[in-house]
C-alpha atoms as a PDB file:
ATOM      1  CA  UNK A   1      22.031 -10.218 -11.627  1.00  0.00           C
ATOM      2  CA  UNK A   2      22.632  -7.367 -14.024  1.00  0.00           C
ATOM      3  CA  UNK A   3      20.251  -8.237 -17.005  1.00  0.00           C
ATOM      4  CA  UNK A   4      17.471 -10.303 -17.330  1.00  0.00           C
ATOM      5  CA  UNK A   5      16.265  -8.725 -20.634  1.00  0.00           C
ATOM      6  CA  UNK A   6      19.135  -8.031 -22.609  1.00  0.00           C
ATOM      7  CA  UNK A   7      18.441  -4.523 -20.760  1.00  0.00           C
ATOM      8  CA  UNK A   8      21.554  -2.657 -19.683  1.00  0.00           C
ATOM      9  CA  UNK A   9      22.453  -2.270 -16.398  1.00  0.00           C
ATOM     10  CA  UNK A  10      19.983   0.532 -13.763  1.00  0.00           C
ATOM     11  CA  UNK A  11      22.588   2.279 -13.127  1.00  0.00           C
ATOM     12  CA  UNK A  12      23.791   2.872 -16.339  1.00  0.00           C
ATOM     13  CA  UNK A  13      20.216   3.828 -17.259  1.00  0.00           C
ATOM     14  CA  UNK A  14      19.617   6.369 -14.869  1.00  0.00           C
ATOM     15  CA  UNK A  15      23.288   7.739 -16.174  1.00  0.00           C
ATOM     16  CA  UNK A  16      22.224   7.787 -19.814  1.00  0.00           C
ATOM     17  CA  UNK A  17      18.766   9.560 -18.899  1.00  0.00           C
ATOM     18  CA  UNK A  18      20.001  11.764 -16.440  1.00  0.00           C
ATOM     19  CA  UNK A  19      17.409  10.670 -13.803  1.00  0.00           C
ATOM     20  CA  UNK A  20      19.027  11.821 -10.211  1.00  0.00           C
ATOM     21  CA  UNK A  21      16.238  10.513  -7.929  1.00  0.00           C
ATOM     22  CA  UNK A  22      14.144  14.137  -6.208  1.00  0.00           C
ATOM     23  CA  UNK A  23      13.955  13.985  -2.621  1.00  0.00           C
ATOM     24  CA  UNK A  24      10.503  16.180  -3.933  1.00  0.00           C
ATOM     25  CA  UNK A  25       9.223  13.236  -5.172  1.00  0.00           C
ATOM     26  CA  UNK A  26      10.043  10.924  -2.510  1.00  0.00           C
ATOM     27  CA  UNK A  27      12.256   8.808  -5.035  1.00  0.00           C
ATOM     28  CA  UNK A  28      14.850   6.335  -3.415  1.00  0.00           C
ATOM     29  CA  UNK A  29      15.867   3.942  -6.728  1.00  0.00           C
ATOM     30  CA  UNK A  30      16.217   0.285  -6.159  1.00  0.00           C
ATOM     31  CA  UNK A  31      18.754  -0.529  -8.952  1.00  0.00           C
ATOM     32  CA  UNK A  32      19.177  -4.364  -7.599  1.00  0.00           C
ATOM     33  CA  UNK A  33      17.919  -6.384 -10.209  1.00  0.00           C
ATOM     34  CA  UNK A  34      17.599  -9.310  -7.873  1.00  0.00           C
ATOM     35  CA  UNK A  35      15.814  -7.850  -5.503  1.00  0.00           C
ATOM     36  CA  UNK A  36      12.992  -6.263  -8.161  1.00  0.00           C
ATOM     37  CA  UNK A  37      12.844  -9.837  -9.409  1.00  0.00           C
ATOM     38  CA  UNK A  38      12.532 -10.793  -5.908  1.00  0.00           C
ATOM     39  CA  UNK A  39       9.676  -8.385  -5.241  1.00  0.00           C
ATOM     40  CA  UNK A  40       7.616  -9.545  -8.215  1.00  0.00           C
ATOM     41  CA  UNK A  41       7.934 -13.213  -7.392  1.00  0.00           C
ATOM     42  CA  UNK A  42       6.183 -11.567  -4.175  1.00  0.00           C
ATOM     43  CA  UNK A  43       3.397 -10.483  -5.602  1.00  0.00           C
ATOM     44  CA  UNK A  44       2.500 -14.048  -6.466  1.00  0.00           C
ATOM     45  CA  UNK A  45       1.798 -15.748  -9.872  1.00  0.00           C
ATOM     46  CA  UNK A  46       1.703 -13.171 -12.471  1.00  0.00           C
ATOM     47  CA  UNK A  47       0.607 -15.203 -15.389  1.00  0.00           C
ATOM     48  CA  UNK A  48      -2.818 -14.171 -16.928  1.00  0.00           C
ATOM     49  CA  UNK A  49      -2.896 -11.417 -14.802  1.00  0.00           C
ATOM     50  CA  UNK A  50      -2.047  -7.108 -14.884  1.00  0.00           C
ATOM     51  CA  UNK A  51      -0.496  -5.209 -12.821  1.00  0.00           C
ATOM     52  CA  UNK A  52      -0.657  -1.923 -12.016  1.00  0.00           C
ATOM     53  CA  UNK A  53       2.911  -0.290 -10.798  1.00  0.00           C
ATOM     54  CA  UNK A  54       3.135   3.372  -9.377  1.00  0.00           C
ATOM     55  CA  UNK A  55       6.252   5.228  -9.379  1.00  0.00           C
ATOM     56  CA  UNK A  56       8.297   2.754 -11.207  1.00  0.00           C
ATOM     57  CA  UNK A  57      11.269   5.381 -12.224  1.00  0.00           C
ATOM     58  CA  UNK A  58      14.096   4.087 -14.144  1.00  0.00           C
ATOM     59  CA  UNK A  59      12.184   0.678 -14.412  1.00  0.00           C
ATOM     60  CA  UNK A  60      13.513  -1.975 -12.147  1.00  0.00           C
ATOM     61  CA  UNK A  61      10.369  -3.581 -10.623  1.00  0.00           C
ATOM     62  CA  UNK A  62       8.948  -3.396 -14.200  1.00  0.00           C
ATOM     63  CA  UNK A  63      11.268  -5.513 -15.785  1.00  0.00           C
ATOM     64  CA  UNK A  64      11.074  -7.750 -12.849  1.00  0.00           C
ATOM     65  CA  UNK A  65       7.266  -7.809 -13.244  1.00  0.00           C
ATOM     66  CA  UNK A  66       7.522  -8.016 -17.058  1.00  0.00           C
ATOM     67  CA  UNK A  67      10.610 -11.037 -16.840  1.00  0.00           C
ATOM     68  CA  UNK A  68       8.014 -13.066 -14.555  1.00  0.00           C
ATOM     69  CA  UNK A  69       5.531 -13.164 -17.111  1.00  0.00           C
ATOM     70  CA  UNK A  70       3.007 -10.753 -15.812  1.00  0.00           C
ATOM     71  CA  UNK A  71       0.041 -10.196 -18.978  1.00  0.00           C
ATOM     72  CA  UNK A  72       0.064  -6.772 -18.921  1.00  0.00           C
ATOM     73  CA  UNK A  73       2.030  -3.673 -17.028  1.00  0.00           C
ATOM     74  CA  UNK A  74       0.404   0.068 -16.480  1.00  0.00           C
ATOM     75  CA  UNK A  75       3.301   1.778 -14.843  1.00  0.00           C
ATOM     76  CA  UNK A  76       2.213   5.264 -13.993  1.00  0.00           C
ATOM     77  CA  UNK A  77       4.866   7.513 -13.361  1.00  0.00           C
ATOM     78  CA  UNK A  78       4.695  11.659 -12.335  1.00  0.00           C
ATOM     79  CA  UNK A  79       8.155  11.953 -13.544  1.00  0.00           C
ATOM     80  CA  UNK A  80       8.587  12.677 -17.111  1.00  0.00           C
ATOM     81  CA  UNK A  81      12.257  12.282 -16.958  1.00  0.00           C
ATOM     82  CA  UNK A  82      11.619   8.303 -16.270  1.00  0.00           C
ATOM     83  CA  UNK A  83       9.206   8.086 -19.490  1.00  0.00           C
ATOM     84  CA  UNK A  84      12.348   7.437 -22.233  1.00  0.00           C
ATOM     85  CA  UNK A  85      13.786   4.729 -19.814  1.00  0.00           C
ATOM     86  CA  UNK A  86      10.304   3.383 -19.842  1.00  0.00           C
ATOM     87  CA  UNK A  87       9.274   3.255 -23.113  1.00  0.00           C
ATOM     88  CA  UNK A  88      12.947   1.390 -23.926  1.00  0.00           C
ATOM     89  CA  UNK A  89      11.731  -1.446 -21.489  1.00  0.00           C
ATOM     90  CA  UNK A  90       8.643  -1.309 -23.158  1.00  0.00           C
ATOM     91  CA  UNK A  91      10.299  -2.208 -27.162  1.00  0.00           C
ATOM     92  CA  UNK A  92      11.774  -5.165 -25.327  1.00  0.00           C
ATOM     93  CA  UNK A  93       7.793  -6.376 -24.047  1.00  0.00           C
ATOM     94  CA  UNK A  94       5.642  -5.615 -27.125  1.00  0.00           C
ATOM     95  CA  UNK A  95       2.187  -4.475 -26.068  1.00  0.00           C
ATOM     96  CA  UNK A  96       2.961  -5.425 -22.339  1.00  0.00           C
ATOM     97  CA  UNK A  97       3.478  -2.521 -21.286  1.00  0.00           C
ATOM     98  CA  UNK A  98       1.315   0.756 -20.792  1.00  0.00           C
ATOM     99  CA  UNK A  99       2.885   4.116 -19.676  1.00  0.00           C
ATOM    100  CA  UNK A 100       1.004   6.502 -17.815  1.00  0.00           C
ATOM    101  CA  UNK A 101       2.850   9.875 -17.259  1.00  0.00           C
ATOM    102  CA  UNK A 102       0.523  11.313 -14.846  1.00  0.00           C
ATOM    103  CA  UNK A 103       0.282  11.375 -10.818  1.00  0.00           C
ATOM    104  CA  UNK A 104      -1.394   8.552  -9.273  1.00  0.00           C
ATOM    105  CA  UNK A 105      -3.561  10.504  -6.531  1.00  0.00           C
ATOM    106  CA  UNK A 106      -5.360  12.362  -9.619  1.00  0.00           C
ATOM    107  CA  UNK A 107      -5.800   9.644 -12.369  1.00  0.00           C
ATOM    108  CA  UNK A 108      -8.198   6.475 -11.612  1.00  0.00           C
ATOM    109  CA  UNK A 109      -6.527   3.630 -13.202  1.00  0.00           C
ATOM    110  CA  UNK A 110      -9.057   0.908 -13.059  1.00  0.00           C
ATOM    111  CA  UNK A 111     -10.612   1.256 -16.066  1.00  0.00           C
ATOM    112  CA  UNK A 112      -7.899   0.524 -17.714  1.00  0.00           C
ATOM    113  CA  UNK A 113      -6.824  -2.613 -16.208  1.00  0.00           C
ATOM    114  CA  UNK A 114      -8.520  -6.433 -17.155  1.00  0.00           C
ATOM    115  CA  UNK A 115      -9.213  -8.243 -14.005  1.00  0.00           C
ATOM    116  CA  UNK A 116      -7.717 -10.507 -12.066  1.00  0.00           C
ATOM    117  CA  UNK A 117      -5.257  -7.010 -11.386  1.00  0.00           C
ATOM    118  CA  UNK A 118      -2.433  -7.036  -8.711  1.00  0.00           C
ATOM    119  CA  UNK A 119      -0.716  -4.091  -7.670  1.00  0.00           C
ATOM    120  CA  UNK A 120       2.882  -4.052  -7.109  1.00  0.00           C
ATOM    121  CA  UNK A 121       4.937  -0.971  -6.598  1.00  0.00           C
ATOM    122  CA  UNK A 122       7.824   0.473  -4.767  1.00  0.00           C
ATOM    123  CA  UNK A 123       6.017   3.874  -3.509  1.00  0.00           C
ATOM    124  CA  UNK A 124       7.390   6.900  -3.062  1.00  0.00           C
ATOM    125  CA  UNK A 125       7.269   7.589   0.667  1.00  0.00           C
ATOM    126  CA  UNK A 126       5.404  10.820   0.385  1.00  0.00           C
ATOM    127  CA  UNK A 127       2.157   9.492  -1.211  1.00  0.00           C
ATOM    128  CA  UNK A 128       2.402   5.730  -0.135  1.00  0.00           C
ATOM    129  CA  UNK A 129       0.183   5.657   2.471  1.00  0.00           C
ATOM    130  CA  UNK A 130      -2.496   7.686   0.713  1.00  0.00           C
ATOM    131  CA  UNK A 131      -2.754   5.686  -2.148  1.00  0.00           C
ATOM    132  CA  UNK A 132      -3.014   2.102   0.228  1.00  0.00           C
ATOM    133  CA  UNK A 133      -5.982   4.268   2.416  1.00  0.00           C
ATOM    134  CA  UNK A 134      -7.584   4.899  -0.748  1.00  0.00           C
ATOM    135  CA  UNK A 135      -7.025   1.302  -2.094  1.00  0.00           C
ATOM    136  CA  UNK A 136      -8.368   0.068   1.226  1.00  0.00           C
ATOM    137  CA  UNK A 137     -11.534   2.151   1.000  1.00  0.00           C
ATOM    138  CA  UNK A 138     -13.294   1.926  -2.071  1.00  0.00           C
ATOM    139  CA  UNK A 139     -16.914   2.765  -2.853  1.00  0.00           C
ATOM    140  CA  UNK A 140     -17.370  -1.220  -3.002  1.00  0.00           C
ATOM    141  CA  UNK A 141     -15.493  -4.367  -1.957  1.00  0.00           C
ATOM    142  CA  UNK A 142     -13.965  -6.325  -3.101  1.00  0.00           C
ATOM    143  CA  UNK A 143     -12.105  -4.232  -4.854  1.00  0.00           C
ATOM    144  CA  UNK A 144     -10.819  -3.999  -8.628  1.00  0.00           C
ATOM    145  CA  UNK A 145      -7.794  -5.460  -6.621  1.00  0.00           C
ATOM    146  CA  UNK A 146      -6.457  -8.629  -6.152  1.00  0.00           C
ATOM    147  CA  UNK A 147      -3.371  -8.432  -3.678  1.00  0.00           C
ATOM    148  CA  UNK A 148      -1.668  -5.190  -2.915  1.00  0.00           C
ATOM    149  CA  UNK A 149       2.600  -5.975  -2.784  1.00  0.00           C
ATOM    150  CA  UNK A 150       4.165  -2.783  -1.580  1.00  0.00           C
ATOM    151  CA  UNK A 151       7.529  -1.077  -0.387  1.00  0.00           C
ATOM    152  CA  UNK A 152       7.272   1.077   2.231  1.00  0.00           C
ATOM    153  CA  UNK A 153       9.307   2.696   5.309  1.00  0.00           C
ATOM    154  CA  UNK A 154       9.249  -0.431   7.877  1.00  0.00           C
ATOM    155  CA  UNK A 155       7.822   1.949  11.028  1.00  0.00           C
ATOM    156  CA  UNK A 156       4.258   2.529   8.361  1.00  0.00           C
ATOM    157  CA  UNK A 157       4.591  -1.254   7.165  1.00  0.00           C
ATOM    158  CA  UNK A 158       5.170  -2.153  11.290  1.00  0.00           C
ATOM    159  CA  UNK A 159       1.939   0.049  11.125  1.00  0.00           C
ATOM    160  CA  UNK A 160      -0.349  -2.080   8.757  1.00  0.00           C
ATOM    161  CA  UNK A 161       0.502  -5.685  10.839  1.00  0.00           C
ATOM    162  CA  UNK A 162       0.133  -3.952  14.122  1.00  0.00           C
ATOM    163  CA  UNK A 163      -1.632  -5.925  16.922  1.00  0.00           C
ATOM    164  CA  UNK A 164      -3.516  -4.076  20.123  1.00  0.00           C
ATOM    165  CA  UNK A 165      -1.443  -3.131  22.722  1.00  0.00           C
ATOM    166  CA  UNK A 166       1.706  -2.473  20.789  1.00  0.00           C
ATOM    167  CA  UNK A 167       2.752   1.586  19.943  1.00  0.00           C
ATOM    168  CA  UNK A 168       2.184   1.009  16.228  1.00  0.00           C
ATOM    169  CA  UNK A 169      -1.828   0.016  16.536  1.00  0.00           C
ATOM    170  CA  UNK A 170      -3.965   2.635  15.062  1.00  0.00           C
ATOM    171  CA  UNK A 171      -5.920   3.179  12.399  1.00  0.00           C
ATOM    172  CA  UNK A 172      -3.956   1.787   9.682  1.00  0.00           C
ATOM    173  CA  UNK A 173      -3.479  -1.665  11.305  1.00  0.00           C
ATOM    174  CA  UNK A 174      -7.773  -1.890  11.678  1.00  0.00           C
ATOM    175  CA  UNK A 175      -8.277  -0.603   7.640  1.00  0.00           C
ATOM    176  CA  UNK A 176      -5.264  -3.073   6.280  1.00  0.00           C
ATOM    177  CA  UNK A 177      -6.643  -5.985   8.621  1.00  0.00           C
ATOM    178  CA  UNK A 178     -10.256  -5.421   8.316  1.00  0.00           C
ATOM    179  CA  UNK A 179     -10.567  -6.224   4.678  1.00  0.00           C
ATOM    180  CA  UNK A 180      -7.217  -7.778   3.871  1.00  0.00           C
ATOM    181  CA  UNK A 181      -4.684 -10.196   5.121  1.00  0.00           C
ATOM    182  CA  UNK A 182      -1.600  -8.403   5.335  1.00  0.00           C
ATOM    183  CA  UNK A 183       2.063  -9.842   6.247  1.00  0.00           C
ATOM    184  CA  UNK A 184       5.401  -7.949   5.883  1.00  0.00           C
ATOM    185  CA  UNK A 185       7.640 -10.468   3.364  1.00  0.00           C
ATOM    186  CA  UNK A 186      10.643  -8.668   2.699  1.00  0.00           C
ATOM    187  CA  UNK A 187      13.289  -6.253   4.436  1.00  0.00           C
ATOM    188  CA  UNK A 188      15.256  -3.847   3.378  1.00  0.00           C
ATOM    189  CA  UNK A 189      18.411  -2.045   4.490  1.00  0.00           C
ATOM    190  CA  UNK A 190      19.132   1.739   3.733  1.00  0.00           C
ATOM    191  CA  UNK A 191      22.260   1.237   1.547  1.00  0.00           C
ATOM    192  CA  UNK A 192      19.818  -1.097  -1.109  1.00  0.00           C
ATOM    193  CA  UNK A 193      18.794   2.079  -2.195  1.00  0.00           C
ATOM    194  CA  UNK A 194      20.364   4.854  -4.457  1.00  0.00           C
ATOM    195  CA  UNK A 195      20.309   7.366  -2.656  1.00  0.00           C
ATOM    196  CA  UNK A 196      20.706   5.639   0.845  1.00  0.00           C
ATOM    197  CA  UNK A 197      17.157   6.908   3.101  1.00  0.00           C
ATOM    198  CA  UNK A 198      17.392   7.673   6.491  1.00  0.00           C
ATOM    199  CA  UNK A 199      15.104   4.832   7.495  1.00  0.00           C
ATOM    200  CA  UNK A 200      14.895   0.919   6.507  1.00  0.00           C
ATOM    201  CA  UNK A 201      11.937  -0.049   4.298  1.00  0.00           C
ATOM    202  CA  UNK A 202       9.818  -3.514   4.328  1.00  0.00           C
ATOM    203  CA  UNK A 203       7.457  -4.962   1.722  1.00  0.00           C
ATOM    204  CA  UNK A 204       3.912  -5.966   3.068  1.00  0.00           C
ATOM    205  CA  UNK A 205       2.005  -8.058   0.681  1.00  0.00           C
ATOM    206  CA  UNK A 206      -1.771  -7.547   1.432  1.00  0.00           C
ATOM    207  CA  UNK A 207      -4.524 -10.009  -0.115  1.00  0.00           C
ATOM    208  CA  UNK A 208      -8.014  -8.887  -0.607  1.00  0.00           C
ATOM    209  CA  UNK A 209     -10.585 -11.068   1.187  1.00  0.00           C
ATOM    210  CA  UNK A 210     -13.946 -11.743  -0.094  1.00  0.00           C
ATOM    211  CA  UNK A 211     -15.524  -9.741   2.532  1.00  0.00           C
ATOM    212  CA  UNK A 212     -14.631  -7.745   5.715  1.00  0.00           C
ATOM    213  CA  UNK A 213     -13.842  -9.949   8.665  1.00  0.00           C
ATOM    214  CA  UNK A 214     -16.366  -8.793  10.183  1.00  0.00           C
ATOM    215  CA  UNK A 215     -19.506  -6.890   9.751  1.00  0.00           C
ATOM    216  CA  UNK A 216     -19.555  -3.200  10.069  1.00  0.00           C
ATOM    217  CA  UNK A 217     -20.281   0.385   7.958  1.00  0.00           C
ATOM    218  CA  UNK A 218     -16.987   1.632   6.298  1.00  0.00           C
ATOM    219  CA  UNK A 219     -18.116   5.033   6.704  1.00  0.00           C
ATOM    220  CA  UNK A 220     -18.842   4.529  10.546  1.00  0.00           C
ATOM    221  CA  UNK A 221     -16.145   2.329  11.616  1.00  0.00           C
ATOM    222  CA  UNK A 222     -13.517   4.714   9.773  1.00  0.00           C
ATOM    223  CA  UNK A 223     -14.774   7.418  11.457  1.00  0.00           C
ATOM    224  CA  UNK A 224     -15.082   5.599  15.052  1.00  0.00           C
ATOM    225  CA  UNK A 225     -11.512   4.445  14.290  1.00  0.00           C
ATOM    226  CA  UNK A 226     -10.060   7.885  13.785  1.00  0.00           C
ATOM    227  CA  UNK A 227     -11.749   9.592  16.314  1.00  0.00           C
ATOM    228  CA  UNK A 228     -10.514   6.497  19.056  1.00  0.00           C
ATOM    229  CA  UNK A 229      -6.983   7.054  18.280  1.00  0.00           C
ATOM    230  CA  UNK A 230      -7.176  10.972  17.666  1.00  0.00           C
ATOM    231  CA  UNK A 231      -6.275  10.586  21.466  1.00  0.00           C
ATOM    232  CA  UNK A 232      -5.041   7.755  22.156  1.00  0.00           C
ATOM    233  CA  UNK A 233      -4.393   8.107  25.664  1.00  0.00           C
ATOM    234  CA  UNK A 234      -7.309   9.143  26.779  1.00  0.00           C
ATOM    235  CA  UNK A 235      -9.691   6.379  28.143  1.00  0.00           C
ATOM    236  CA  UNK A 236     -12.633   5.873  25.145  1.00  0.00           C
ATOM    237  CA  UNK A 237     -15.534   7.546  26.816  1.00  0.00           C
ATOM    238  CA  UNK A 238     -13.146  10.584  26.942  1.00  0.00           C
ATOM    239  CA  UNK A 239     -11.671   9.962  23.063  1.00  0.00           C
ATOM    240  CA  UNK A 240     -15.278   9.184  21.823  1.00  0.00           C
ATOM    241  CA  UNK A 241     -16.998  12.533  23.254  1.00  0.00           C
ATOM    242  CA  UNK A 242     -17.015  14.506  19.496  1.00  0.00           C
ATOM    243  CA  UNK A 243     -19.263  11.733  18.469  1.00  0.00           C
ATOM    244  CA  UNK A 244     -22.303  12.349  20.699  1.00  0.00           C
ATOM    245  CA  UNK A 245     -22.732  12.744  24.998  1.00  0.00           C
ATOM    246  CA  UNK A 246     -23.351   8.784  24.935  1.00  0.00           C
ATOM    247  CA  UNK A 247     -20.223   7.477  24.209  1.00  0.00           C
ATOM    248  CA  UNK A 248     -19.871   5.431  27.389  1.00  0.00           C
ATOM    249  CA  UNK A 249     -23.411   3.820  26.526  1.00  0.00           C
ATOM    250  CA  UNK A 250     -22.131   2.577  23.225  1.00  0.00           C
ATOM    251  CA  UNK A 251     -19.141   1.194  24.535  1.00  0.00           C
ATOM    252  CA  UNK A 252     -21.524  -0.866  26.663  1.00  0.00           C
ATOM    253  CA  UNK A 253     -23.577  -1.890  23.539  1.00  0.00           C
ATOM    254  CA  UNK A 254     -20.351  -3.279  22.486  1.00  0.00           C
ATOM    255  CA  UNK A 255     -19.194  -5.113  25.309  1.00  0.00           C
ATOM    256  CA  UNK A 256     -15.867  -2.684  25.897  1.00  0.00           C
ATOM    257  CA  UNK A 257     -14.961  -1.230  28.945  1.00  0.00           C
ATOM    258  CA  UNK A 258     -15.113   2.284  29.302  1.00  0.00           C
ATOM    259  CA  UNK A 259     -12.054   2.738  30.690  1.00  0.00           C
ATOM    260  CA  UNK A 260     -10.009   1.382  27.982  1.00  0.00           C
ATOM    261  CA  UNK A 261      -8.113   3.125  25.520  1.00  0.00           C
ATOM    262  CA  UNK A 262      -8.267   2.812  22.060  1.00  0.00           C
ATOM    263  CA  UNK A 263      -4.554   0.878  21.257  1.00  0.00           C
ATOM    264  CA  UNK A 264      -6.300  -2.190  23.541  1.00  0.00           C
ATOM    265  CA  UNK A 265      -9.450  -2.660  21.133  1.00  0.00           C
ATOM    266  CA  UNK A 266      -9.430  -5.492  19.045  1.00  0.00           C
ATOM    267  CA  UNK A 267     -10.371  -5.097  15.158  1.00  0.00           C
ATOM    268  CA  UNK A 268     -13.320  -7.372  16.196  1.00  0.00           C
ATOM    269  CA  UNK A 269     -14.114  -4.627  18.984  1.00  0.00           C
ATOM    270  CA  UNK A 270     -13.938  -1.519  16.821  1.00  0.00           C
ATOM    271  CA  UNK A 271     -16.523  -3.649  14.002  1.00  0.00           C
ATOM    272  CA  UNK A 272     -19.208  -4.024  16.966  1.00  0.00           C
ATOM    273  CA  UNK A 273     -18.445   0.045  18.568  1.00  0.00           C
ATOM    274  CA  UNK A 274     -19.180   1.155  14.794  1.00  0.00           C
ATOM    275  CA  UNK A 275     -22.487  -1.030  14.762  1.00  0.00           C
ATOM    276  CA  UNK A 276     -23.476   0.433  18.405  1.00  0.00           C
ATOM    277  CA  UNK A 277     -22.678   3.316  16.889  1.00  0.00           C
ATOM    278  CA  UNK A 278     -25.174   3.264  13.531  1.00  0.00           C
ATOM    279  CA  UNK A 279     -27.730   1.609  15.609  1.00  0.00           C
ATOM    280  CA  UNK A 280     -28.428   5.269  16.530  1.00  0.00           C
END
């Protein structure tokens, strides 16, 4: 597929505006249109519904998202050398889509959006696992969210669908799964990109739920979490010592052996260790 808008070609776009992708900025181009049409027919049905896309450079997932009927587009995008490609996708969509030149860990986007929102986005590596922490861990849930459909290096997207007792469990894996249901829906090799990474990438389409899976404090439970895996060899009445002498007592309170280490916890057991936890 080369146009689906009466849109030239990507790569003849990032030609014309003279948009080299900066390793800086952790761009890697996807200039497929069939996969960036694939990717929005990830995110679900976009009808009646805006999305919010970070990083979109030259504009391939936005005319994906836009060419699936999505209500209404805020791309932000740090690079002001993307903005003229942008705004030419944007004369094709009238008053679909918003353009945001601005970095998305400094800006807060939401009030800008009209629920139901979706967020769909191929992230540059070097902030894409910020911005899903932060996305995870807002001041309230749910959150202004509905479903989260994002590219990102397969070992961190391994990272989000993690189960215990495998190397990529940790502390991503308990915030994605705690308050979402996550699943990995799309690979992708190296050479799909321009230029080629050094690593394959995967999307992971995460869904809000109504409410955690199960009951704990955010605050508590995210610091439990980190401190667990901080050392995650050590056995958890070792790895929980910087949060008070009694660590082996509250891993009683919650029914987990002292012994264990931190990759073996379920999400379940982390929930009831943060509530042993605040019960002090």
């Amino acid at each position: 597929m080369t146009q689906i808008d009466g849109l030239p070609p990507l790569r003849d776009v990032i030609t014309r505006h003279g948009i080299a992708a900066k390793k800086s900025l952790g761009q890697n181009f996807l200039l497929d249109l069939n996969l960036t049409a694939k990717i929005a027919r990830l995110a679900g049905d976009l009808t009646g519904a805006d999305v919010l896309e970070i990083g979109p450079g030259p504009g391939g997932l936005t005319r994906g998202l836009l060419a699936e009927g999505a209500r209404r587009v805020l791309a932000v995008e740090k690079d002001a050398r993307c903005i003229a490609a942008l705004e030419e996708i944007a004369a094709v969509y009238p008053g679909k889509l918003d353009i945001v030149n601005a970095d998305a860990l400094e800006i807060d986007v939401s009030a800008r959006l009209t629920a139901p929102i979706k967020v769909a986005a191929n992230l540059p590596y070097n902030v894409g696992t910020e911005l899903l922490v932060r996305w995870l861990t807002p001041p309230a849930w749910p959150p202004f969210w509905d479903s989260l459909t994002l590219m990102f290096q397969r070992e961190v997207a391994q990272r989000i669908v993690a189960t215990p007792g495998s190397k990529a469990y940790g502390r991503l894996a308990i915030l994605s799964q705690w308050r979402t249901d996550p699943a990995i829906v799309l690979d992708l090799p190296p050479e799909a990109f321009t230029p080629a990474p050094k690593v394959s990438s995967a999307v992971v389409h995460l869904r809000a739920l109504p409410a955690p899976r199960f009951p704990a404090d955010p605050a508590v439970l995210n610091k439990v979490v980190a401190t667990a895996f901080n050392q995650r060899r050590k056995m958890l009445r070792s790895a929980l010592k910087p949060l008070g002498p009694d660590a082996e007592d509250r891993l009683k309170m919650a029914a987990i052996v002292p012994t264990a280490r931190a990759e073996e916890i379920s999400l379940e057991g982390f929930c009831a260790l943060a509530r042993a936890y605040q019960a002090s």
